[in-house]
Protein backbone atom coordinates (compact mmCIF):
# COMPACT_ATOMS: atom_id res chain seq x y z
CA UNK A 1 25.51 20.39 39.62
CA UNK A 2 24.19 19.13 36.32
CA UNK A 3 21.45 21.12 34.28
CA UNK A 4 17.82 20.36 34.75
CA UNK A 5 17.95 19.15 31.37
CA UNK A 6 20.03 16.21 32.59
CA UNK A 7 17.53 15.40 35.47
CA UNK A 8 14.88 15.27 32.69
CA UNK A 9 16.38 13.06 29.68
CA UNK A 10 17.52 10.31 33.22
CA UNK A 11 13.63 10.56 34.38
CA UNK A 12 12.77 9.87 30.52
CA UNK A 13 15.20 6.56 30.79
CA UNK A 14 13.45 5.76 33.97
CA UNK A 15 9.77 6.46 32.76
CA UNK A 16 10.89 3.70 29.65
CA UNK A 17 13.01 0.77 31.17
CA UNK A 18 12.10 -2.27 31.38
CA UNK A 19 10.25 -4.19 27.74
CA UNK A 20 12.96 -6.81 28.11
CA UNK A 21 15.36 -3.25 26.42
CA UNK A 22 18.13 -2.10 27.43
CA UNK A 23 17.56 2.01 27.54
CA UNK A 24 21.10 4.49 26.82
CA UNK A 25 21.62 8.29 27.69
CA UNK A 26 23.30 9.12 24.89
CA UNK A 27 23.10 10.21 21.10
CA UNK A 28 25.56 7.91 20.59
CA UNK A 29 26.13 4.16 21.90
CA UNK A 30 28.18 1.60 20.32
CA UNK A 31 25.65 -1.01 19.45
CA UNK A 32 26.21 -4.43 17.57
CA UNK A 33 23.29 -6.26 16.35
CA UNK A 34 23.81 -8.80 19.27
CA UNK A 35 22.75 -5.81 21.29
CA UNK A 36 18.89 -5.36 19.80
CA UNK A 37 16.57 -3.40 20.44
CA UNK A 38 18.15 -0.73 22.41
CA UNK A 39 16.68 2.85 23.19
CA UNK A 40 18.61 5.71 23.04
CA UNK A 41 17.35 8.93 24.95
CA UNK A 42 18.78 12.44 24.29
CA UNK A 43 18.56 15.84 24.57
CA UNK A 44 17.97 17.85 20.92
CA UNK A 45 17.02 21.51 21.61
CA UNK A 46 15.17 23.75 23.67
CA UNK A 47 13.71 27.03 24.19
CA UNK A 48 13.04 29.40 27.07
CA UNK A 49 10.22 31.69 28.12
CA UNK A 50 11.44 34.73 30.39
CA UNK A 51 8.28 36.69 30.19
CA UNK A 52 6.22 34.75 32.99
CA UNK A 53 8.39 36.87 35.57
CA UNK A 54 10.86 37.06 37.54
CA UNK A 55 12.98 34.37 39.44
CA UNK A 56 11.64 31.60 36.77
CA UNK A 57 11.90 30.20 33.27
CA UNK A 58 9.57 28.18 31.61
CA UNK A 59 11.52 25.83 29.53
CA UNK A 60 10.37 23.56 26.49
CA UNK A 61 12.84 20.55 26.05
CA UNK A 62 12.73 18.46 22.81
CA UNK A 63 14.05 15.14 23.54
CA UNK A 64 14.53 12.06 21.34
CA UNK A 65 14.08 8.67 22.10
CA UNK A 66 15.23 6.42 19.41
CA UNK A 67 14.36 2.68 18.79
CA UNK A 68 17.01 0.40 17.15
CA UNK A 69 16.18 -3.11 16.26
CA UNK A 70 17.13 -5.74 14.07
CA UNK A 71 14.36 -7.52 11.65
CA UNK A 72 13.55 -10.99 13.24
CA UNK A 73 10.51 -13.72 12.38
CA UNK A 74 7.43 -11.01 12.54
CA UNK A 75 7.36 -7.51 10.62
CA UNK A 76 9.89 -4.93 11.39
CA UNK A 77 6.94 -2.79 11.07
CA UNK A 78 5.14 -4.49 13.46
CA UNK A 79 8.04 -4.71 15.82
CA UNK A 80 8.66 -0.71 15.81
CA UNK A 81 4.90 -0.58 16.21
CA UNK A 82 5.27 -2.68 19.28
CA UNK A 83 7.94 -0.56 20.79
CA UNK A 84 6.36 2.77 19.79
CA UNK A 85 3.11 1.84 21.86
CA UNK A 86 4.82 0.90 24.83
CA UNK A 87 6.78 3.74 24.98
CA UNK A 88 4.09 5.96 24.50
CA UNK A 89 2.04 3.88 27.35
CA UNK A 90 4.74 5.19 29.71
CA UNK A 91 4.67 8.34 29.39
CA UNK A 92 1.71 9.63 27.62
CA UNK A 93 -1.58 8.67 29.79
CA UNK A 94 -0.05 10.33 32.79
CA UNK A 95 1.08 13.04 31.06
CA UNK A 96 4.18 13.22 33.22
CA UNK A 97 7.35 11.91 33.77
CA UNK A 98 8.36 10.93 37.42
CA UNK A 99 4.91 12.93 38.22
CA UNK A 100 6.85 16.46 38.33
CA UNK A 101 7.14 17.58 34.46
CA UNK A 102 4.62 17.62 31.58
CA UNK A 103 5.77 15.39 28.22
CA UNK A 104 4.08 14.07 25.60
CA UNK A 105 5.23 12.12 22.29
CA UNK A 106 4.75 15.08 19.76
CA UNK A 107 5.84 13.07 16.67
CA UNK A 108 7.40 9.67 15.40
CA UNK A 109 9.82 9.03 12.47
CA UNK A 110 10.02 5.83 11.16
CA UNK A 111 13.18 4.20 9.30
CA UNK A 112 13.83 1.04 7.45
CA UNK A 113 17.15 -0.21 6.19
CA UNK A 114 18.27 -3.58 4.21
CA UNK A 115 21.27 -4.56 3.95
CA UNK A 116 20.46 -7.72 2.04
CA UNK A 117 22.09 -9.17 5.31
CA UNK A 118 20.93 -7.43 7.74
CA UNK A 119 17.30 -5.78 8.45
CA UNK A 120 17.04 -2.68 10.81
CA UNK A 121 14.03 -0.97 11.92
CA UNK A 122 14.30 2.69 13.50
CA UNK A 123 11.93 4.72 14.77
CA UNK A 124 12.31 7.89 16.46
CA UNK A 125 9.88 9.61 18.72
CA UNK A 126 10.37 13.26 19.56
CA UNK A 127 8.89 13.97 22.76
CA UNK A 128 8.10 17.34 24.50
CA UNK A 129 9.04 18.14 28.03
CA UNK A 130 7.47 21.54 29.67
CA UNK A 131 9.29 22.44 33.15
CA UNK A 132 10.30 25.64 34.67
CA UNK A 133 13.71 26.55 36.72
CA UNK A 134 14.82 29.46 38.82
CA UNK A 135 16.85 31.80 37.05
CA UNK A 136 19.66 31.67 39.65
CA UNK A 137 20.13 28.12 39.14
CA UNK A 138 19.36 25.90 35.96
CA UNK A 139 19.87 22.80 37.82
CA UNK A 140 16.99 23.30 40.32
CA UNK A 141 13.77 22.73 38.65
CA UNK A 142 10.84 25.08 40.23
């Protein structure tokens, strides 16, 4: 049995399909420019509350999901902006993701690179996921 954390970052890729994107688990995907945008979801730290008693931990996952795209006939500005809203449509207004834990977009980095051949845009929004799991098993969320 996997670690809640799993669970959460494959609701997050869930919560964010579809935009005509195709959405990764991983840190890490080998991605030509024939393969733009993509968004990568992944798992960067968390920490753990024990003092809310016993049999549960609350749990505070920071997760990145990352936007790669290549430049095209509008703004690469305007293009991350694009991709930024909708993924914030998905998961901010309800708060939620798949209705069970409590995320929000906390922050967003944005990244520009020219090649002289080749224009990427990246942004990367770090998003927040509260849940709680039983101390005798960190798979099963409570």
């Amino acid at each position: 049995m996997a670690h809640f954390r799993s669970t959460i970052t494959d609701r997050l890729v869930t919560a964010i399909s579809g935009n005509n994107v195709d959405v990764e688990k991983s840190r890490v995907y080998p991605t030509d420019d024939g393969d733009l945008p993509r968004y990568l979801v992944y798992a960067d730290d968390e920490t753990n509350d024990w003092s809310m008693g016993v049999g549960s931990v609350h749990r505070r996952l920071t997760t990145t999901i990352e936007v790669l795209l290549e430049g095209g006939t509008t703004s690469i500005e305007d293009q991350l902006g694009d991709h930024c809203e909708y993924i914030e449509n998905q998961l901010n207004p309800q708060g939620s993701v798949a209705d069970t834990l409590w995320s929000r977009v906390q922050s967003t980095d944005l990244e520009y690179v020219d090649t002289g051949h080749l224009k990427l845009g990246i942004a990367k929004l770090t998003v927040e996921v509260a849940y709680a799991t039983l101390t005798s098993s960190a798979a099963t969320a409570s």
